[in-house]
PDB file of N, CA and C in Angstrom:
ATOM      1  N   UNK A   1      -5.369  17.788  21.906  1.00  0.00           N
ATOM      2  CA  UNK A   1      -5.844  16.528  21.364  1.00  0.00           C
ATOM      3  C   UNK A   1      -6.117  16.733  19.876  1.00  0.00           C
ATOM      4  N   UNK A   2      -5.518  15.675  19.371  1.00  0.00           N
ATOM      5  CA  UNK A   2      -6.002  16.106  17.685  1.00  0.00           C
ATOM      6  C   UNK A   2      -6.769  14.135  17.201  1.00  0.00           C
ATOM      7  N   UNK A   3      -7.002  14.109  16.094  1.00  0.00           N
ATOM      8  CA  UNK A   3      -7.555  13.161  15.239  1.00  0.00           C
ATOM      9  C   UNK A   3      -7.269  12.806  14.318  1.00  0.00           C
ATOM     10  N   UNK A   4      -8.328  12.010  13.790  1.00  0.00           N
ATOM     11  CA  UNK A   4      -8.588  11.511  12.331  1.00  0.00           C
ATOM     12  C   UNK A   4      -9.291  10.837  12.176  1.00  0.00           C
ATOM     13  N   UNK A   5     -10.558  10.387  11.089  1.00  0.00           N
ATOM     14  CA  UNK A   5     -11.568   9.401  11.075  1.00  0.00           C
ATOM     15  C   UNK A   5     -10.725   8.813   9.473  1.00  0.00           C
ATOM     16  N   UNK A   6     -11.977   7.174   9.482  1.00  0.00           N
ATOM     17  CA  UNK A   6     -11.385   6.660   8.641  1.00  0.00           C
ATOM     18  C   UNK A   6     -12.566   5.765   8.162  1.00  0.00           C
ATOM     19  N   UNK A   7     -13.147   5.371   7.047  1.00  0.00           N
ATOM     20  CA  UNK A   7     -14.310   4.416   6.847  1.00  0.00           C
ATOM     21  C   UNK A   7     -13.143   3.112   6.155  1.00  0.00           C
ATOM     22  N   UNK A   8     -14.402   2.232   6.315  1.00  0.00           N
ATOM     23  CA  UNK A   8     -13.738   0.761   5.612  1.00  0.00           C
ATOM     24  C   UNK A   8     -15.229   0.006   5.395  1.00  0.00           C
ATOM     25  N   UNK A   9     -14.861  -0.611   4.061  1.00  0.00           N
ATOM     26  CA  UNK A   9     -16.623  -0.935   3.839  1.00  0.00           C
ATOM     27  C   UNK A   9     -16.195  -2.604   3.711  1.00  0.00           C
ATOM     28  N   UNK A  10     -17.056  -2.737   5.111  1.00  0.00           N
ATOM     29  CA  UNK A  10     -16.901  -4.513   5.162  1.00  0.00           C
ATOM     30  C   UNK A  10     -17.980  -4.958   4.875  1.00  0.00           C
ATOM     31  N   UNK A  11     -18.149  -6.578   4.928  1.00  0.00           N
ATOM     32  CA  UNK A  11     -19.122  -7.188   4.301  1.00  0.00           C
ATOM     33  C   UNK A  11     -20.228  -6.962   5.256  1.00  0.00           C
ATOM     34  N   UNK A  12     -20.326  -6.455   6.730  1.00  0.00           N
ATOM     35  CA  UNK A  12     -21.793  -6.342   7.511  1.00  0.00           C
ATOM     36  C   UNK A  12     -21.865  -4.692   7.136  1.00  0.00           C
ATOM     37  N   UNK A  13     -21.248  -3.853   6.295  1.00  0.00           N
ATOM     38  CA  UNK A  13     -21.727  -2.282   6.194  1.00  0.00           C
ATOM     39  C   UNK A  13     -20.500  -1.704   5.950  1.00  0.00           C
ATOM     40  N   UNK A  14     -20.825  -0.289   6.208  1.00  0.00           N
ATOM     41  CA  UNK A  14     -19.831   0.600   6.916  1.00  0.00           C
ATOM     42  C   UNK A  14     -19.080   1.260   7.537  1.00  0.00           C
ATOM     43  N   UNK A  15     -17.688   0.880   8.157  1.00  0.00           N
ATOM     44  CA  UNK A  15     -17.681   1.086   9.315  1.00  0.00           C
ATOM     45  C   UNK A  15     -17.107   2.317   9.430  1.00  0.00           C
ATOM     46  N   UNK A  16     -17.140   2.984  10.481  1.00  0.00           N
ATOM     47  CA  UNK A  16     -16.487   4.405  11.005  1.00  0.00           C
ATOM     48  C   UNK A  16     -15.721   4.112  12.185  1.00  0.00           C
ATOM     49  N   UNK A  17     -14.476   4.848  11.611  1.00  0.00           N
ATOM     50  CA  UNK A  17     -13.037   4.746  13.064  1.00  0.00           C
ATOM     51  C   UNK A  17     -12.718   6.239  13.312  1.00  0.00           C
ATOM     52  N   UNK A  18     -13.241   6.828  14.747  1.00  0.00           N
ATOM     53  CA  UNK A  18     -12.835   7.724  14.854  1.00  0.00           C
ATOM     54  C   UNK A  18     -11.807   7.966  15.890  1.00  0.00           C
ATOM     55  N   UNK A  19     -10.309   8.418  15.372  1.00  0.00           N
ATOM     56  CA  UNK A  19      -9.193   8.595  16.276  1.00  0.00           C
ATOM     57  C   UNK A  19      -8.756   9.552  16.743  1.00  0.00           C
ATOM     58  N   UNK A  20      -8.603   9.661  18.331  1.00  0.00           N
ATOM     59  CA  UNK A  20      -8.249  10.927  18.900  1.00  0.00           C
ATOM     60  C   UNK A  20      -6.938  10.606  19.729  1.00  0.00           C
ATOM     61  N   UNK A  21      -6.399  11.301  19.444  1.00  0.00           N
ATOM     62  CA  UNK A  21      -4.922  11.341  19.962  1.00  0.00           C
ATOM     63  C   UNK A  21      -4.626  12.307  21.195  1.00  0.00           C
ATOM     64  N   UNK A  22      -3.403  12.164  22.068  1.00  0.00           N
ATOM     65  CA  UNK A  22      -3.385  13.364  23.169  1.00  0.00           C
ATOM     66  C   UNK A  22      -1.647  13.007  23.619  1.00  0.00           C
ATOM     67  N   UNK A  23      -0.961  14.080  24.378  1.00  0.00           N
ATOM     68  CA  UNK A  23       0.517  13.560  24.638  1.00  0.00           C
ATOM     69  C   UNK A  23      -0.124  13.647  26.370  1.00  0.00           C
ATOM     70  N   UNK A  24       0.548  12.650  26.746  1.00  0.00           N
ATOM     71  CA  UNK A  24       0.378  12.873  28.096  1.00  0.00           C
ATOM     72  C   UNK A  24       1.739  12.974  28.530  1.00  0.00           C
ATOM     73  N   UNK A  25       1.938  13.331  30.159  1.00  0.00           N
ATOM     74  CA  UNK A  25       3.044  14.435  30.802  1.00  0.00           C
ATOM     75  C   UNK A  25       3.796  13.317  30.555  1.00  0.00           C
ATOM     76  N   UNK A  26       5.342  13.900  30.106  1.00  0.00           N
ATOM     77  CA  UNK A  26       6.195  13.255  29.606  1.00  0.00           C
ATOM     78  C   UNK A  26       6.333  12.930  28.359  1.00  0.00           C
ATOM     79  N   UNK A  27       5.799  12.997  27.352  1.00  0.00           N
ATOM     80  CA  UNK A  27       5.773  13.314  26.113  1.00  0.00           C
ATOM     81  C   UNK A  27       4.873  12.024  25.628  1.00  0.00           C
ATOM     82  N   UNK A  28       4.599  11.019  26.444  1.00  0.00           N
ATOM     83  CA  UNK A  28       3.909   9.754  26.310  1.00  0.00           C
ATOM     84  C   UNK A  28       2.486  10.470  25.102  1.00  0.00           C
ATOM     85  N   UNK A  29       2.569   9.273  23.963  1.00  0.00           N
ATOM     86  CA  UNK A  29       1.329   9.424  23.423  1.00  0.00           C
ATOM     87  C   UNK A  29       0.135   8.371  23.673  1.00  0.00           C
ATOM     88  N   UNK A  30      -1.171   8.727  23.434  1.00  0.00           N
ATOM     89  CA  UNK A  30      -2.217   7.887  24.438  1.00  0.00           C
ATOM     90  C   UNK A  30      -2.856   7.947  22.887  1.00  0.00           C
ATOM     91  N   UNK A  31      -4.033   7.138  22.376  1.00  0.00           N
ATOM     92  CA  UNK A  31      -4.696   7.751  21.864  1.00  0.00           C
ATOM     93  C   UNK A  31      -5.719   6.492  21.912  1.00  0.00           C
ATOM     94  N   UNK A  32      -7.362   6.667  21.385  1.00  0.00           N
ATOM     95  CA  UNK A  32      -8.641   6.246  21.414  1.00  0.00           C
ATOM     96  C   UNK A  32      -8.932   6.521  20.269  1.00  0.00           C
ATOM     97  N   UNK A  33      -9.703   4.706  19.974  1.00  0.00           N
ATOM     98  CA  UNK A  33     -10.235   4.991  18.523  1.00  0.00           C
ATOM     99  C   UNK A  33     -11.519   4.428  19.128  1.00  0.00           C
ATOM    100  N   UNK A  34     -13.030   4.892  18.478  1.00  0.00           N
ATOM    101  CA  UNK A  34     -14.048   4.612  18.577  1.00  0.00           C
ATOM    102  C   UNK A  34     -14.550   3.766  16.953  1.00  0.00           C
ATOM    103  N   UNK A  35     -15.041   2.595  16.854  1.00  0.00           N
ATOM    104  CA  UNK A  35     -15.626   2.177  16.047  1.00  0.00           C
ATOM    105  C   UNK A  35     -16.887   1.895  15.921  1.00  0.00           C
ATOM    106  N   UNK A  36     -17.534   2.115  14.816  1.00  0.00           N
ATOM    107  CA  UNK A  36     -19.188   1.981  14.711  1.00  0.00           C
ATOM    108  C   UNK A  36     -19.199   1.791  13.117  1.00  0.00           C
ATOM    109  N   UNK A  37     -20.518   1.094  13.203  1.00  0.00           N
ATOM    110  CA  UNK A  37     -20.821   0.101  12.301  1.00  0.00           C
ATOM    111  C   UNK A  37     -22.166   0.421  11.978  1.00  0.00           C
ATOM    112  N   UNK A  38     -23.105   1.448  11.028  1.00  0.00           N
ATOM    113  CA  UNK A  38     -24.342   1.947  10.910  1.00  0.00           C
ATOM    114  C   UNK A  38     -24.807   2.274  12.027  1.00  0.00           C
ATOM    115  N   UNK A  39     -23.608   3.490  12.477  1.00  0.00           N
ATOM    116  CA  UNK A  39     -24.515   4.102  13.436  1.00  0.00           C
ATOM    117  C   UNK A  39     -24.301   3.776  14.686  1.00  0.00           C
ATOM    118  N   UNK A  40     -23.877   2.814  14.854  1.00  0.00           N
ATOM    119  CA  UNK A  40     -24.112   2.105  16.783  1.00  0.00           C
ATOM    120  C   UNK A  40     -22.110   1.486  16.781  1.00  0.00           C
ATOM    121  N   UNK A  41     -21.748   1.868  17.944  1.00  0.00           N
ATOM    122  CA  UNK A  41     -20.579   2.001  18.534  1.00  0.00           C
ATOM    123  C   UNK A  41     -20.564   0.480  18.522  1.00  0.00           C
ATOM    124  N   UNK A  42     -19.650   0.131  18.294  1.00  0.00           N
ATOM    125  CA  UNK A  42     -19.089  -1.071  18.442  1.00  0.00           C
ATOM    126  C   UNK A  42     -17.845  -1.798  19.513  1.00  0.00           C
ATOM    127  N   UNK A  43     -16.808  -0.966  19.319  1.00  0.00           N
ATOM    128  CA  UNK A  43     -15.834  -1.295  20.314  1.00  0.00           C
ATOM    129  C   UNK A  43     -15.103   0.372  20.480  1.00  0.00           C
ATOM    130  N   UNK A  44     -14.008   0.384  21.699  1.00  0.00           N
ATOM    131  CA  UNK A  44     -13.597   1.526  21.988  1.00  0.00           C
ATOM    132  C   UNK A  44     -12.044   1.059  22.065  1.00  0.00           C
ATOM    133  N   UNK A  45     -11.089   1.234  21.302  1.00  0.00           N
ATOM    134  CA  UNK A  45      -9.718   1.056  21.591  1.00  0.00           C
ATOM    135  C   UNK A  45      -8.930   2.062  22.512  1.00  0.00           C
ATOM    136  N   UNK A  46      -8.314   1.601  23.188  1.00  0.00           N
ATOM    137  CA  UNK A  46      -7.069   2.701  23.909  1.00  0.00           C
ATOM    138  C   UNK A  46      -5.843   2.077  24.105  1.00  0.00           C
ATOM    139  N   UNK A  47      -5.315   3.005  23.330  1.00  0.00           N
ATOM    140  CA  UNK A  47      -3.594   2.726  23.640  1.00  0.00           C
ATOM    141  C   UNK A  47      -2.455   3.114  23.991  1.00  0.00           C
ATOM    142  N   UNK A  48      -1.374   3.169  24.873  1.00  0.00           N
ATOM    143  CA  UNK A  48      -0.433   3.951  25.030  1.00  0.00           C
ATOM    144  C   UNK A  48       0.675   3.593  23.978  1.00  0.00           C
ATOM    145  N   UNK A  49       1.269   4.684  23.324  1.00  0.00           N
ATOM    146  CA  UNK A  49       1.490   4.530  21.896  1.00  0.00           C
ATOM    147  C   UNK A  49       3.601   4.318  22.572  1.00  0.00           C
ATOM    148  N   UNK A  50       3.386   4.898  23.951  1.00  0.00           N
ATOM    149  CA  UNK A  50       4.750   5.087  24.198  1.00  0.00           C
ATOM    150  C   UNK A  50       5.111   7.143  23.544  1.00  0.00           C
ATOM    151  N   UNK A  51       6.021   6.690  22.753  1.00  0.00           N
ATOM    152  CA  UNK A  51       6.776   8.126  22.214  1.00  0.00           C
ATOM    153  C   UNK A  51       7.188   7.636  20.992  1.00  0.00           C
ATOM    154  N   UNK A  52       6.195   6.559  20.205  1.00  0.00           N
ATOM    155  CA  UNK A  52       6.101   6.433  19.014  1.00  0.00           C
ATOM    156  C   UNK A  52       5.489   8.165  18.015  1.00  0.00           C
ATOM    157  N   UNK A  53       6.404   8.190  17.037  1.00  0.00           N
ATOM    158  CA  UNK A  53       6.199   9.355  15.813  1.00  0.00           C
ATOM    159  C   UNK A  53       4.667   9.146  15.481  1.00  0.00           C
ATOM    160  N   UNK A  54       4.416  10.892  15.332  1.00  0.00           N
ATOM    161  CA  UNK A  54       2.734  10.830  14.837  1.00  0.00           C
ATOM    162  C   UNK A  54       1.902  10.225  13.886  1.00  0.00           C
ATOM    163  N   UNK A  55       3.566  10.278  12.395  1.00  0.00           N
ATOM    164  CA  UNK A  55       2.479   9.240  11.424  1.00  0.00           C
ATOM    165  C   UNK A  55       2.664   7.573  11.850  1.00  0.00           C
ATOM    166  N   UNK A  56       3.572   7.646  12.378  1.00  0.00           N
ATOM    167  CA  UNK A  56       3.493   6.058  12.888  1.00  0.00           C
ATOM    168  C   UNK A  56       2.262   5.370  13.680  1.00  0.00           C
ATOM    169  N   UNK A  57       1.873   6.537  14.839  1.00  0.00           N
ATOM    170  CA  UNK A  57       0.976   6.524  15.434  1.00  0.00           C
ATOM    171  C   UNK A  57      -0.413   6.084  14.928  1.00  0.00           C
ATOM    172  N   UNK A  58      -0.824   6.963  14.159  1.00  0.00           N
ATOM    173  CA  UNK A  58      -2.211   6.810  13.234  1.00  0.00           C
ATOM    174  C   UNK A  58      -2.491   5.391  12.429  1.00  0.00           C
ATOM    175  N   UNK A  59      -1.140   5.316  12.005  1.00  0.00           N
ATOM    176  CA  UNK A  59      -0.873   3.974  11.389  1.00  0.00           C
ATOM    177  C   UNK A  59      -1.403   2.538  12.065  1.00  0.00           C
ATOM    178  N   UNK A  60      -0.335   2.774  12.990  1.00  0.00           N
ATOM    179  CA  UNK A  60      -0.628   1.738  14.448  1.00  0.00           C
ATOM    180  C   UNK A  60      -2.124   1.713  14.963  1.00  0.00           C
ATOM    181  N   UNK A  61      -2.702   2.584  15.253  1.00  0.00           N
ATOM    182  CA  UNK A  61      -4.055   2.803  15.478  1.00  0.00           C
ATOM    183  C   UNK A  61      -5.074   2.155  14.871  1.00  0.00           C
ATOM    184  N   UNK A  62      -4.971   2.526  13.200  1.00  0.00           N
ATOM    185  CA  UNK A  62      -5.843   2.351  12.258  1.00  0.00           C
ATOM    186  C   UNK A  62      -5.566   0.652  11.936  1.00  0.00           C
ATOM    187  N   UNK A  63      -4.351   0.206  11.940  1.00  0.00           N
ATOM    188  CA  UNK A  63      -4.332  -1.263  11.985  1.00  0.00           C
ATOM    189  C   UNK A  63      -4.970  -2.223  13.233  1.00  0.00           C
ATOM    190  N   UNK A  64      -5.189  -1.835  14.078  1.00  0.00           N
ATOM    191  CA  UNK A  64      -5.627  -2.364  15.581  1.00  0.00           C
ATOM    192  C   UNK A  64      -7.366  -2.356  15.221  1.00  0.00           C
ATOM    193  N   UNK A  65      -7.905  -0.936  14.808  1.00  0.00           N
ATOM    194  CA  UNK A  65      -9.044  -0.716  14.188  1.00  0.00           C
ATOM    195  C   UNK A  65      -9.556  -1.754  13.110  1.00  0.00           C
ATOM    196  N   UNK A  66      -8.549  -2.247  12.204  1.00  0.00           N
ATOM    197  CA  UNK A  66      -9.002  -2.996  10.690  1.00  0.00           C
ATOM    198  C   UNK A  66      -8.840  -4.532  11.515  1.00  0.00           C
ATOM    199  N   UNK A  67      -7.613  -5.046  12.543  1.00  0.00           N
ATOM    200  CA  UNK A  67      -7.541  -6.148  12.752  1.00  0.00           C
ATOM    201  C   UNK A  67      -9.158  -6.514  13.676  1.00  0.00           C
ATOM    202  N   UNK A  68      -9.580  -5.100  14.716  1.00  0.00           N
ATOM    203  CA  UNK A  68     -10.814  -5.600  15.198  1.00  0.00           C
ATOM    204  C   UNK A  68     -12.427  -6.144  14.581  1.00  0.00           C
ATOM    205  N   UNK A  69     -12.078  -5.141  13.322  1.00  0.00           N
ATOM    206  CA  UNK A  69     -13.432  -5.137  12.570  1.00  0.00           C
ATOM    207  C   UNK A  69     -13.488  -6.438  11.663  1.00  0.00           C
ATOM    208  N   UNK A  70     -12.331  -7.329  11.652  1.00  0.00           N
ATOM    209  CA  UNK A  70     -11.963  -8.188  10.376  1.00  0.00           C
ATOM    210  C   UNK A  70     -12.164  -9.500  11.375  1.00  0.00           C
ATOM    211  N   UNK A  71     -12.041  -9.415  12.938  1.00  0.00           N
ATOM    212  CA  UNK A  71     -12.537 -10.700  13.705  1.00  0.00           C
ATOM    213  C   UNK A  71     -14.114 -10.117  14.092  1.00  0.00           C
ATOM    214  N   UNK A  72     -14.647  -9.150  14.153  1.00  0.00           N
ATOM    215  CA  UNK A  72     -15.395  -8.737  14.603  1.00  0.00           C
ATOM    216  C   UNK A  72     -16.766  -9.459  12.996  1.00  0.00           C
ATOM    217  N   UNK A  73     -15.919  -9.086  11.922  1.00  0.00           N
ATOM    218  CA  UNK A  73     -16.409  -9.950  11.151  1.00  0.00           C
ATOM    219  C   UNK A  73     -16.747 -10.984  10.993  1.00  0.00           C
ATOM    220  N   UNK A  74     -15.773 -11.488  11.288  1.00  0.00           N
ATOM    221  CA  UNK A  74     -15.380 -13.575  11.125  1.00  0.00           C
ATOM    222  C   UNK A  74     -16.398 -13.953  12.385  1.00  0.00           C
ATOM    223  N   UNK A  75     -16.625 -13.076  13.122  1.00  0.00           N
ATOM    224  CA  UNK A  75     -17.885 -14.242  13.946  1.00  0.00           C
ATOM    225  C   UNK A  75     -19.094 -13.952  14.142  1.00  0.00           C
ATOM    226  N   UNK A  76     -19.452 -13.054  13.258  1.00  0.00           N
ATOM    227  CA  UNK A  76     -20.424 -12.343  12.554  1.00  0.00           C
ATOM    228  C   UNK A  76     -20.948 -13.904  11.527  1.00  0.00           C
ATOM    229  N   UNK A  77     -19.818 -13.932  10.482  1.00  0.00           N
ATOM    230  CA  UNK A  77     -19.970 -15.121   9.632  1.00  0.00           C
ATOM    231  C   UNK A  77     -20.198 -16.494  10.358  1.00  0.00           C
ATOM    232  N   UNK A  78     -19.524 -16.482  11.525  1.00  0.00           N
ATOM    233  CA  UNK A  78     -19.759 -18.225  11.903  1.00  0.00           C
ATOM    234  C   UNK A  78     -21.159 -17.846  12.271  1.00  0.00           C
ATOM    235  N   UNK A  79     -21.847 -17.199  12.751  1.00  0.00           N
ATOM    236  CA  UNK A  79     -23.115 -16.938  13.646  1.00  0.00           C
ATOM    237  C   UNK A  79     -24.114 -17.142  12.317  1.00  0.00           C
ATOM    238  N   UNK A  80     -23.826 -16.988  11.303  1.00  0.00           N
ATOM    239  CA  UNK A  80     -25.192 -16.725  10.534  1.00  0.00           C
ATOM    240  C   UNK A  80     -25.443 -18.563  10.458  1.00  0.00           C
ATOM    241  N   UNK A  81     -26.888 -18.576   9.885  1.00  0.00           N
ATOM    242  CA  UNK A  81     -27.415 -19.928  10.011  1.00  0.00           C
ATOM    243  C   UNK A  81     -27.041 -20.706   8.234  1.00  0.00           C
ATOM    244  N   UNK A  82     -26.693 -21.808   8.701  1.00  0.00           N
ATOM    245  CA  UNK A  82     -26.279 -22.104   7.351  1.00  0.00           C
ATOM    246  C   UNK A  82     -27.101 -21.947   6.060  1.00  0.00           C
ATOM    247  N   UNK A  83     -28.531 -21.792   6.248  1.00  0.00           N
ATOM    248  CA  UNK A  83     -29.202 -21.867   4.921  1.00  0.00           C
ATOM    249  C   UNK A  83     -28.735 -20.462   4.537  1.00  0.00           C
ATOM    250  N   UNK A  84     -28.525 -19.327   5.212  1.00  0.00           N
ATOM    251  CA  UNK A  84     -28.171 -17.588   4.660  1.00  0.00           C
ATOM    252  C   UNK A  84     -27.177 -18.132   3.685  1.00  0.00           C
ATOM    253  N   UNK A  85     -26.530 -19.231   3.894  1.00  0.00           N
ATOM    254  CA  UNK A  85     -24.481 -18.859   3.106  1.00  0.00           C
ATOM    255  C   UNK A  85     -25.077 -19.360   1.489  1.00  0.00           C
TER     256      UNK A  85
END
């Protein structure tokens, strides 16, 4: 199993993506990204990548990661009370 972490600084903080990768039998790649947001876990991705290439992989990963944190945002924003905006 190998990795990679990744920060992205959105408008609720900082977030942390940590990605772990693994081949499962048959050459299939799997891999799990964990996201957290100051500290506290937020969502857990898993994906079967197929027998997609490694940098492709990370790639793919880390975009699934930015598309969650960017809705994970947007209703963050509808939730706040209008006098905050």
């Amino acid at each position: 199993m190998d990795g990679e972490a990744f920060t992205y600084a959105g408008r609720s903080g900082p977030w942390v993506c940590t990605i772990s990768r693994t081949y499962l039998d048959g050459g299939v790649l799997y891999a799990v990204a964990d996201i957290a947001c100051r500290g506290e876990q937020r969502c857990k991705i898993a994906l079967s990548l197929g027998r997609t290439p490694d940098p492709d992989s990370i790639e793919i990963v880390k975009a699934k990661c930015l598309e969650w944190i960017e809705q994970a945002e947007a209703r963050l924003d509808a939730e706040e009370p209008m006098t905050r905006r």
